[in-house]
C-alpha atoms as a PDB file:
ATOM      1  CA  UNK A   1      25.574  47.132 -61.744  1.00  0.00           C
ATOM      2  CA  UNK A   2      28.085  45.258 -63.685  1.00  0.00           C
ATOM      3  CA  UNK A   3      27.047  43.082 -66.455  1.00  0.00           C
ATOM      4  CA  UNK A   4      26.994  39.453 -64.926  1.00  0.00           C
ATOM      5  CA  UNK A   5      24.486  36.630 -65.547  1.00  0.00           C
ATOM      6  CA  UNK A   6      22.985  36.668 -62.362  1.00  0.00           C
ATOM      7  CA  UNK A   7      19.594  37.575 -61.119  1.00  0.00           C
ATOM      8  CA  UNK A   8      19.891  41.307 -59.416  1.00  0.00           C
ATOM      9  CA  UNK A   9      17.909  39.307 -56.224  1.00  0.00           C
ATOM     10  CA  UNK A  10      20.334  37.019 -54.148  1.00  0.00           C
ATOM     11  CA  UNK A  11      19.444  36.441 -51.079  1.00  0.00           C
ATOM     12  CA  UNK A  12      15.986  37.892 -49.069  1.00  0.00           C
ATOM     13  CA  UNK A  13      14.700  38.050 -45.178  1.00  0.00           C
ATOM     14  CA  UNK A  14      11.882  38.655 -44.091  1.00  0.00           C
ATOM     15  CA  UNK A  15      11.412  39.729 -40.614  1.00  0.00           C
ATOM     16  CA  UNK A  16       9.094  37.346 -38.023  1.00  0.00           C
ATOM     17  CA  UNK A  17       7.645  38.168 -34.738  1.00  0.00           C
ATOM     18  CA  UNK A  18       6.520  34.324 -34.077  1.00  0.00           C
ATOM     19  CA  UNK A  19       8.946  32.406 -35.984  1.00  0.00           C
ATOM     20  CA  UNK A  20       6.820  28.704 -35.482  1.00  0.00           C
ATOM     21  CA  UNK A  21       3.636  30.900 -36.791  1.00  0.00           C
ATOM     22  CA  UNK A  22       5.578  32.245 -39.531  1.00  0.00           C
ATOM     23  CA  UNK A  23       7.327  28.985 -40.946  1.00  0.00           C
ATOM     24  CA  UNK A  24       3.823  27.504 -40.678  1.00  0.00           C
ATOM     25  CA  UNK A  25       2.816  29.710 -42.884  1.00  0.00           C
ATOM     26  CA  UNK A  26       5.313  29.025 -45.295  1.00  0.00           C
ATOM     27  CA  UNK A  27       5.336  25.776 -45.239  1.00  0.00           C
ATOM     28  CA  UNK A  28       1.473  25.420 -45.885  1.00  0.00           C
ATOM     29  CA  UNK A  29       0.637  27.585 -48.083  1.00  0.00           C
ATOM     30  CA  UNK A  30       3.855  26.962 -50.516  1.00  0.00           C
ATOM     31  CA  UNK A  31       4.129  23.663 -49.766  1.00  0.00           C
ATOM     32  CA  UNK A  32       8.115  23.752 -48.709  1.00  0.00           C
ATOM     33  CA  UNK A  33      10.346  23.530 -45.513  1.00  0.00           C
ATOM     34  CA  UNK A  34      11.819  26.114 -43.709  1.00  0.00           C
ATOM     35  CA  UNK A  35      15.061  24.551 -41.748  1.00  0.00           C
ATOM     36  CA  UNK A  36      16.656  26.368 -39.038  1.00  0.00           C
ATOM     37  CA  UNK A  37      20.114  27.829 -39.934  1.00  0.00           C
ATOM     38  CA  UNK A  38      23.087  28.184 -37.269  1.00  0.00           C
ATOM     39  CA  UNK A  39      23.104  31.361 -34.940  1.00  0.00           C
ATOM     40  CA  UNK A  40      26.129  33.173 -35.680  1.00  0.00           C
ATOM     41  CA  UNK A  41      27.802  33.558 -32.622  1.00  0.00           C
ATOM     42  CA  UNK A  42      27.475  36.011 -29.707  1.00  0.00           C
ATOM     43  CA  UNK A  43      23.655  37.425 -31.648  1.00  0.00           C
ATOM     44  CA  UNK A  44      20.132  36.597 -30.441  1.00  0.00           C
ATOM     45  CA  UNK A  45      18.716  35.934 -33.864  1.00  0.00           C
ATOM     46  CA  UNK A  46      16.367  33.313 -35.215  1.00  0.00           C
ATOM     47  CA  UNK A  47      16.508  32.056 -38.775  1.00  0.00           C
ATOM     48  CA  UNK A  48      15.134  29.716 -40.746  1.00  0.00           C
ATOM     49  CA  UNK A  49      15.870  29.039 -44.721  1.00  0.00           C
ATOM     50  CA  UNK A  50      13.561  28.616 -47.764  1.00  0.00           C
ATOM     51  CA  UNK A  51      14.883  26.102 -49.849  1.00  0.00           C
ATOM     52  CA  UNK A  52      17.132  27.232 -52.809  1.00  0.00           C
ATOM     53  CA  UNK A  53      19.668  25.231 -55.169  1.00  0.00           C
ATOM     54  CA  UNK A  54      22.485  27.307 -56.571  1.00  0.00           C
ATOM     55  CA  UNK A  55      22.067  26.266 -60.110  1.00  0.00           C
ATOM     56  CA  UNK A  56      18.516  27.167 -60.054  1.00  0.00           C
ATOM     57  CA  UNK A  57      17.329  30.447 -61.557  1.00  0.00           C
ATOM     58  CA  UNK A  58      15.473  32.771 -58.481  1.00  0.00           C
ATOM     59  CA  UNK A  59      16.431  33.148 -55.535  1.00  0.00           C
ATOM     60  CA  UNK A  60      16.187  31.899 -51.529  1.00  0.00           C
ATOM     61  CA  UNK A  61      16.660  33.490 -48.194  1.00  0.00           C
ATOM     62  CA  UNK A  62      14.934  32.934 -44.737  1.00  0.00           C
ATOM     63  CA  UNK A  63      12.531  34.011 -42.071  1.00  0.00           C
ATOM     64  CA  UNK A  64      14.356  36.044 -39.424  1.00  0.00           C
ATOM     65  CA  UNK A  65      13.583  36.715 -35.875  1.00  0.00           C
ATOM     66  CA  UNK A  66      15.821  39.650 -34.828  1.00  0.00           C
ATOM     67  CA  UNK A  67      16.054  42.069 -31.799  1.00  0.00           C
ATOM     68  CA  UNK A  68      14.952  45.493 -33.679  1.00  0.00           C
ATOM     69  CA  UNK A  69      13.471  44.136 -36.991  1.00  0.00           C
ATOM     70  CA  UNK A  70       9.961  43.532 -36.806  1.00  0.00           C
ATOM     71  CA  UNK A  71       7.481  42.137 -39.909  1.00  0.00           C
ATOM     72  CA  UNK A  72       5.083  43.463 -41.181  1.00  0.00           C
ATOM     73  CA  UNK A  73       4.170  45.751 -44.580  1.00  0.00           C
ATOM     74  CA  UNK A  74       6.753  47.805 -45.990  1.00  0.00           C
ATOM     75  CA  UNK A  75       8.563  49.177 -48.682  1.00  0.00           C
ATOM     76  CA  UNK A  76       9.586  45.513 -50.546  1.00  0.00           C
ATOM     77  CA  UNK A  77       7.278  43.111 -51.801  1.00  0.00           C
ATOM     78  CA  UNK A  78       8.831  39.525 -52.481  1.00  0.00           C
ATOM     79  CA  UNK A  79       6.964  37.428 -55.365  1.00  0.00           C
ATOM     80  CA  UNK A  80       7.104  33.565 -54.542  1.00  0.00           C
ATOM     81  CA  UNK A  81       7.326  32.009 -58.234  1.00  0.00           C
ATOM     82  CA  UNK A  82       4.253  29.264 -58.675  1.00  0.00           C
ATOM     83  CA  UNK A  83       2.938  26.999 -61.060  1.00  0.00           C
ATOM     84  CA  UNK A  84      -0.183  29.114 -60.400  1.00  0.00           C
ATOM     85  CA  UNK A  85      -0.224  32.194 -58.426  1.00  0.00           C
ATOM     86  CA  UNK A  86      -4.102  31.104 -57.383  1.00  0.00           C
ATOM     87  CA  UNK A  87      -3.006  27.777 -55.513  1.00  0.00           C
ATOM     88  CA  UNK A  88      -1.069  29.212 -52.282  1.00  0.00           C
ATOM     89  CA  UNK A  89      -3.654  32.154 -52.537  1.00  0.00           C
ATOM     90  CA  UNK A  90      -6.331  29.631 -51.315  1.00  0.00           C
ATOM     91  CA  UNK A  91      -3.934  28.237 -48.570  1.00  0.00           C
ATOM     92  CA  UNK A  92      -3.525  32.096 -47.214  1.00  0.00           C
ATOM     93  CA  UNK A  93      -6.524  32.626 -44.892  1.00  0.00           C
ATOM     94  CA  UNK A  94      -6.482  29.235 -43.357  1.00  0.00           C
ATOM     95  CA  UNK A  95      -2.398  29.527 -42.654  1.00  0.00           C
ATOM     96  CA  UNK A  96      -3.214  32.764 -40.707  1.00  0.00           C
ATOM     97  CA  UNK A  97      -2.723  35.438 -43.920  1.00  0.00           C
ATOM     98  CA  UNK A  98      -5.145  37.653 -45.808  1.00  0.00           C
ATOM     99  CA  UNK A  99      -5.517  37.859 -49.340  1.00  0.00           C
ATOM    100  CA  UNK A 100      -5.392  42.186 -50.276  1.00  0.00           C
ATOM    101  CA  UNK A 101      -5.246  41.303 -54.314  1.00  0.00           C
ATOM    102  CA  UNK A 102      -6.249  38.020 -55.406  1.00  0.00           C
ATOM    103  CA  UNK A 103      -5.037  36.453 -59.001  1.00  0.00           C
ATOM    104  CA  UNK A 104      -4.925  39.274 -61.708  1.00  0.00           C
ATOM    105  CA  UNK A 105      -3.447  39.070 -65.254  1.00  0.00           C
ATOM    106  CA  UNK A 106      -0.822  41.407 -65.474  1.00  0.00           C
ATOM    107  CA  UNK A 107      -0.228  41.138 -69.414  1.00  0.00           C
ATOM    108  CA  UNK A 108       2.913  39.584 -71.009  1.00  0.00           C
ATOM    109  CA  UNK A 109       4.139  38.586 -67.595  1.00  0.00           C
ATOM    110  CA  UNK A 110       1.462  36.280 -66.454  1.00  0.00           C
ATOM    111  CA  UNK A 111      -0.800  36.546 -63.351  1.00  0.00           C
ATOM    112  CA  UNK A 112      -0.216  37.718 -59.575  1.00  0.00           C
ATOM    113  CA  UNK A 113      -1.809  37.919 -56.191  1.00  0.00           C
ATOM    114  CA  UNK A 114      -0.844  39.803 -52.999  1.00  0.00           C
ATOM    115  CA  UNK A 115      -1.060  38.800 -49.554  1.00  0.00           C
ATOM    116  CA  UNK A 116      -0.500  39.514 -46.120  1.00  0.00           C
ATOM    117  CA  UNK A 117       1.327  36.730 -44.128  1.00  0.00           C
ATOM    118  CA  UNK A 118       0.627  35.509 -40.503  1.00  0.00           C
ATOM    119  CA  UNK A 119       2.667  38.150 -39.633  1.00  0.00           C
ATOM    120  CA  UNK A 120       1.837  40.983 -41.591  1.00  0.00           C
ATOM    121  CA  UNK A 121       4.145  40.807 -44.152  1.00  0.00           C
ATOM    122  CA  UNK A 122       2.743  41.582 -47.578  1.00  0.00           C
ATOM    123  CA  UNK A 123       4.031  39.438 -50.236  1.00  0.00           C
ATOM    124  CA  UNK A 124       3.619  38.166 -53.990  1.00  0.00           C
ATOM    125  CA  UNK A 125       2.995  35.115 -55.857  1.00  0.00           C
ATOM    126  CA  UNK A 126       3.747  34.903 -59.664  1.00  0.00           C
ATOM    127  CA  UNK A 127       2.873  32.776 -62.255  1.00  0.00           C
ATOM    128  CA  UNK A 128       2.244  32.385 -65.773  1.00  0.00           C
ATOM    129  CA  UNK A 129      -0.793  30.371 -66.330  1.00  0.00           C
END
């Protein structure tokens, strides 16, 4: 990779079977909107974007509903930065999730939790405190 400042993460998706389930989810337990983006022409896809600001450290992407690409756990594991990891991680269950590791200190780097989301996607939060 060449030597840039940029994070290595740019952009993310993360595949939906129920898209209104899905940016429920979202949207309650981190507390944000997920706005539909345009079809791109002549594809039957879904998609609707997490907020991001280009200046802003991190990075955004969307919740896609896609012919082919179903949710559900795999082999990448997103971590939603928080104030604290253990507020969404109470939101989980009652947005339609399950909680598989709630808040642990992980050292130097702060605290974590993994969940599943309503549609089986496992995923992170991160914080520091």
């Amino acid at each position: 990779m060449e030597s840039t400042k940029m994070n290595p993460v740019g952009w993310f998706e993360i595949y939906v079977e129920d898209m209104d389930r899905a940016a429920a989810f979202y949207e309650t337990v981190l507390g944000l909107k997920a706005a539909p983006l345009p079809t791109p022409e002549g594809h039957d896809i879904e998609m609707r974007a997490l907020p991001g600001e280009m200046e802003y450290a991190g990075a955004s992407g969307a919740l896609v509903k896609m012919e082919g690409m179903k949710g559900g756990s795999g082999g990448t594991l997103i971590y939603f930065a928080t104030e604290d990891c253990a507020v969404p991680e109470a939101k989980v269950a009652a947005a339609g999730g399950k909680v598989c590791q709630p808040k642990m200190p992980i050292g130097e780097y702060g605290f974590c939790s993994v969940v599943n989301d309503s549609e089986g996607n496992t995923i992170g939060f991160h914080s520091m405190k």
